[in-house]
Protein backbone atom coordinates (compact mmCIF):
# COMPACT_ATOMS: atom_id res chain seq x y z
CA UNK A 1 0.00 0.00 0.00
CA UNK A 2 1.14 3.67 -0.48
CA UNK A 3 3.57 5.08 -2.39
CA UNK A 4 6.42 2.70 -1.02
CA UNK A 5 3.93 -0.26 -2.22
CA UNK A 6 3.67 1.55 -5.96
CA UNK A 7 7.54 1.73 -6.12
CA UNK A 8 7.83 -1.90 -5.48
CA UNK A 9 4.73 -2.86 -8.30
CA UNK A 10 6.58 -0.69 -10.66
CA UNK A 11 10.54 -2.15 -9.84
CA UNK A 12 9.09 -5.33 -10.47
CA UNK A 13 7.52 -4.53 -13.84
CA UNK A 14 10.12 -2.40 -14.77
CA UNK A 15 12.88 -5.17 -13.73
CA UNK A 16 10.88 -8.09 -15.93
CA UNK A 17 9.89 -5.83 -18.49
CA UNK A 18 12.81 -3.00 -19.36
CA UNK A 19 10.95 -1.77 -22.81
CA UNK A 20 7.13 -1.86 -20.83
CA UNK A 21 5.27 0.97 -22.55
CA UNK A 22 1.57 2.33 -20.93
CA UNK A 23 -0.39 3.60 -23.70
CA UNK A 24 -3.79 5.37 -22.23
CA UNK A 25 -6.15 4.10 -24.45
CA UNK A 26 -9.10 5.99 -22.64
CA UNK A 27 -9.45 8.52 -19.90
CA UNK A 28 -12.52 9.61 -17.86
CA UNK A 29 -12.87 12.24 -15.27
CA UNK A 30 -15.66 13.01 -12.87
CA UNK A 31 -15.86 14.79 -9.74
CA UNK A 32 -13.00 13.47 -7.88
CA UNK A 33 -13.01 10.60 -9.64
CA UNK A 34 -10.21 9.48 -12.88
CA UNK A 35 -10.54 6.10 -14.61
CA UNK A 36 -8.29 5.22 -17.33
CA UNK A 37 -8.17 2.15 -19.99
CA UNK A 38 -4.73 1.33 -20.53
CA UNK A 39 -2.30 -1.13 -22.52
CA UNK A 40 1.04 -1.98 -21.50
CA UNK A 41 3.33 -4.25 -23.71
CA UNK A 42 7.02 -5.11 -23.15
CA UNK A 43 9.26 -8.13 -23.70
CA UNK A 44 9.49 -10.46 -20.71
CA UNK A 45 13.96 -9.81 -19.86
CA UNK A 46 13.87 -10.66 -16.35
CA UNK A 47 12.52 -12.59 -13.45
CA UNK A 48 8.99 -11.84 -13.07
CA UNK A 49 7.06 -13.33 -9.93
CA UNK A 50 8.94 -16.14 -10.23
CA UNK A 51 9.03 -16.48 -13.34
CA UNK A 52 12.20 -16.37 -15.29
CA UNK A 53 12.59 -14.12 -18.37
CA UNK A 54 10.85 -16.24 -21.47
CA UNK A 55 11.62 -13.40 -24.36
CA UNK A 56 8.24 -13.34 -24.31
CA UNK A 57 6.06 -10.17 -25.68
CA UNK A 58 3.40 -9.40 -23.40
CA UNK A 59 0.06 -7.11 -23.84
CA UNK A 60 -1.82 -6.41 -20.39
CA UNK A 61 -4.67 -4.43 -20.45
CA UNK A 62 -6.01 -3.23 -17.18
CA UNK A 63 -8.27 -0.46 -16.02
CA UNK A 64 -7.86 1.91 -13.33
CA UNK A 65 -9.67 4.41 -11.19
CA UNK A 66 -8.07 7.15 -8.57
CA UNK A 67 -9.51 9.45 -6.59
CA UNK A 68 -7.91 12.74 -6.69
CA UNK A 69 -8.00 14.80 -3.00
CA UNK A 70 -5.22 17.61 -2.70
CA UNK A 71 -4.30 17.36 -5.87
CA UNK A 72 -2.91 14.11 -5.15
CA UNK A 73 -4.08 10.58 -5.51
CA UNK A 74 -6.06 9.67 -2.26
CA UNK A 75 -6.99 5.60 -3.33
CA UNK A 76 -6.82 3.47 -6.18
CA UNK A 77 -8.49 0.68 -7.15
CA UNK A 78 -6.86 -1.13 -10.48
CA UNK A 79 -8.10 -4.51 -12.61
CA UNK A 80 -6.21 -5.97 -14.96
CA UNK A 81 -6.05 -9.30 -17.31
CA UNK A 82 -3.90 -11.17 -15.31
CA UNK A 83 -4.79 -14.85 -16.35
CA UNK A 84 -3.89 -13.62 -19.92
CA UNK A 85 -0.32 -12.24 -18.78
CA UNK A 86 0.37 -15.51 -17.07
CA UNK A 87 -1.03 -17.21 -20.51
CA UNK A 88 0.97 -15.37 -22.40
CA UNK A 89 4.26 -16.13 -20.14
CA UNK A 90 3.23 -20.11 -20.68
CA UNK A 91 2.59 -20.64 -17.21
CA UNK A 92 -0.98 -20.80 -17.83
CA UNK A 93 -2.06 -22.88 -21.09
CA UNK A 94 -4.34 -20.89 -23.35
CA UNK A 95 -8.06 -22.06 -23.42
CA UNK A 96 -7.38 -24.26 -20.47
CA UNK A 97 -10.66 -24.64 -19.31
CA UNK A 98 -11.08 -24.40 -15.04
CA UNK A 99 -11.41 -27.31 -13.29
CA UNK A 100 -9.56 -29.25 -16.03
């Protein structure tokens, strides 16, 4: 959580995935509230959760919402496509149906 919790998501990304690129695809605001659609792609160099680096091009596409207070971000609250990150890593075979 916090800022010292962001630093650490993005060390890790940024450690696995050296050319990772965040395209905003969408942006909303209203009130206090922001949401973005955004795509990130990069090639999978380094260890990521475990996993070591594949070569691998990835495409995760998440969405995000912040609530502004201060002029700075008071909460977040972020979803992204993380089954198809791990699919497209191989960890997780594509299709693979649950339970099976």
């Amino acid at each position: 959580p916090g800022l010292a919790g962001l630093r650490q998501v993005v060390a890790a990304f940024r450690g696995a995935f050296p050319d990772l690129r965040i395209t905003i695809e969408d942006i909303f605001a209203e009130g206090d509230r922001v949401a973005a659609r955004v795509t990130a792609r990069g090639t999978h160099r380094g260890e990521f959760m475990g996993i070591p680096a594949t070569g691998r091009s990835i495409e995760l596409r998440g969405i995000r919402i912040d609530r502004i207070s201060g002029g700075k971000i008071a909460e977040h609250w972020a979803s992204f496509d993380q089954l198809g990150l791990m699919q497209q890593l191989g960890v997780i075979p594509s299709g693979a149906a649950p339970g099976r």
